[in-house]
C-alpha atoms as a PDB file:
ATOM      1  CA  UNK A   1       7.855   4.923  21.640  1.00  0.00           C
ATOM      2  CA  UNK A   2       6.550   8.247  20.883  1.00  0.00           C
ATOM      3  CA  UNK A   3       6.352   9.200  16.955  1.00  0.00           C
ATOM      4  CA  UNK A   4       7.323  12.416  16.004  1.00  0.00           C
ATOM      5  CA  UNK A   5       6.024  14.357  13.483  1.00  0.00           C
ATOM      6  CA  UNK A   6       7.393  17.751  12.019  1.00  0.00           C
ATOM      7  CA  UNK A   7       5.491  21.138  11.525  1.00  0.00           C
ATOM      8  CA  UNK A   8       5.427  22.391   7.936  1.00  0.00           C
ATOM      9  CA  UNK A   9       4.152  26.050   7.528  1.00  0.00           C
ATOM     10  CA  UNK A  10       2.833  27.770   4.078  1.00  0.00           C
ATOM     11  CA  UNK A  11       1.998  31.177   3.336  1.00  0.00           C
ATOM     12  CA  UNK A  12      -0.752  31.019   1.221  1.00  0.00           C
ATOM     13  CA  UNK A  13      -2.542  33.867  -0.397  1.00  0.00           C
ATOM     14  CA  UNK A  14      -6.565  34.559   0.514  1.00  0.00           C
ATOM     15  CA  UNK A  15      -6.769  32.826  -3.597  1.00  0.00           C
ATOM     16  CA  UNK A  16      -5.066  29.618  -2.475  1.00  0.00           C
ATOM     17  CA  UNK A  17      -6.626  29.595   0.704  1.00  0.00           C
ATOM     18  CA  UNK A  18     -10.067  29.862  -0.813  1.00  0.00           C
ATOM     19  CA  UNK A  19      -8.830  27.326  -3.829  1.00  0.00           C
ATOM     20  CA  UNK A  20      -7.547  24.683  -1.234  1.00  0.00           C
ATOM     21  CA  UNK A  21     -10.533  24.758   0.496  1.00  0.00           C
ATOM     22  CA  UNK A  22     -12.918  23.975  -2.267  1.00  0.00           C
ATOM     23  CA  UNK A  23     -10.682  20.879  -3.459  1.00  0.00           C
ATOM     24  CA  UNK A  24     -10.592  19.725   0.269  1.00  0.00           C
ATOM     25  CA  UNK A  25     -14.125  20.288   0.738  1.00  0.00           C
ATOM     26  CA  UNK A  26     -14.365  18.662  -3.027  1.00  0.00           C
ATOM     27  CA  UNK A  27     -12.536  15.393  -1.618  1.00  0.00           C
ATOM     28  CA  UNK A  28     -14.393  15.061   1.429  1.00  0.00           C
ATOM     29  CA  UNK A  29     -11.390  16.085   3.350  1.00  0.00           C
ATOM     30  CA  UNK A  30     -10.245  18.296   5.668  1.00  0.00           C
ATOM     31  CA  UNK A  31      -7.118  20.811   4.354  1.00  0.00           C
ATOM     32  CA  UNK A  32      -4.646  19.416   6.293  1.00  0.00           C
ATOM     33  CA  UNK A  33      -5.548  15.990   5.483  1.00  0.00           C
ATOM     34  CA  UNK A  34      -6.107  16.927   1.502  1.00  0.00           C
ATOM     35  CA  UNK A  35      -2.561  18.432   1.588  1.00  0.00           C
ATOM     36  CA  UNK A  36      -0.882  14.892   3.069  1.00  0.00           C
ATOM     37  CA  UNK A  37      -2.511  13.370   0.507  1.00  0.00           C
ATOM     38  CA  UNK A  38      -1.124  15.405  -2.061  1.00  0.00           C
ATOM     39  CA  UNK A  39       2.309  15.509  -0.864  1.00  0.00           C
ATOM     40  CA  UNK A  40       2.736  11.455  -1.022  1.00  0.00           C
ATOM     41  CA  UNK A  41       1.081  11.228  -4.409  1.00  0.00           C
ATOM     42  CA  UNK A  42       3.960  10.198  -6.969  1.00  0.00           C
ATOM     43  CA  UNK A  43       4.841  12.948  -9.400  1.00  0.00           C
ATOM     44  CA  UNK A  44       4.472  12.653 -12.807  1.00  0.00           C
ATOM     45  CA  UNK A  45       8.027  11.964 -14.918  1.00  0.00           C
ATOM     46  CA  UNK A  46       6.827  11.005 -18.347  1.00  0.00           C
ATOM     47  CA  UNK A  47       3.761  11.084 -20.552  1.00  0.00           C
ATOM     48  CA  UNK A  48       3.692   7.577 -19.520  1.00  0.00           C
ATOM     49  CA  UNK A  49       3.137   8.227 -15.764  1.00  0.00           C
ATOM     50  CA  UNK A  50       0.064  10.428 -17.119  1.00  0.00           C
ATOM     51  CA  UNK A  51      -1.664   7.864 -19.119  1.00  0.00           C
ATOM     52  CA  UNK A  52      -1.302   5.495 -16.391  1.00  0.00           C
ATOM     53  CA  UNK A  53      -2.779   7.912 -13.738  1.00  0.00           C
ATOM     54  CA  UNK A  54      -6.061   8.552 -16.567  1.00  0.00           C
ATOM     55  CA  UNK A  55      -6.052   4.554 -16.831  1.00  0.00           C
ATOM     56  CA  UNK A  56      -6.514   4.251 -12.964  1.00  0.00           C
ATOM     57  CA  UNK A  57      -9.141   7.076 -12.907  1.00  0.00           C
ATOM     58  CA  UNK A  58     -11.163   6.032 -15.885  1.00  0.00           C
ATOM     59  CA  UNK A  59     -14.672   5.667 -15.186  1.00  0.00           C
ATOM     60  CA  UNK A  60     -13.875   8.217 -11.940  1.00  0.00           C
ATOM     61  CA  UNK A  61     -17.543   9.807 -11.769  1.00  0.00           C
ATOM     62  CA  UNK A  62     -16.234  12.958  -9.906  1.00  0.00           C
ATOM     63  CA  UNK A  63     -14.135  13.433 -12.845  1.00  0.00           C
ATOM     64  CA  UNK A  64     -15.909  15.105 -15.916  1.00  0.00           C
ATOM     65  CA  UNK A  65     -15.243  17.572 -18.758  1.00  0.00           C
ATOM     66  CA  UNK A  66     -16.862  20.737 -18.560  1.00  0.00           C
ATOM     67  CA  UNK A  67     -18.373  22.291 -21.744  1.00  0.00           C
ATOM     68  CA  UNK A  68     -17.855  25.878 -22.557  1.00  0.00           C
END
């Protein structure tokens, strides 16, 4: 059995085109791939679902706070 898969097209601006490719390139993935990736991720509903998702990526070394 063949498995289908559907075609999703965005119009991005030259911005979010430069801005995706910095997070892909960021992740170690390619754009298409870093965009799957972010469309299964579960969204956010309450403060709770954030301080679980900082509890999972404590520790994360590509994570850090810049200083101004």
């Amino acid at each position: 059995m063949m498995s289908h898969m559907a075609i999703l097209t965005v119009r991005l601006t030259a911005e979010e085109e430069r801005l995706l490719a910095k997070r892909s390139r960021g992740a170690g993935m390619k754009k298409a791939t870093y965009v799957r990736q972010l469309i299964r991720e579960e969204p956010f509903i309450t403060g709770a679902d954030v301080l679980a998702d900082a509890a999972r990526r404590m520790g994360d070394s590509r994570l850090r706070i810049s200083r101004r």
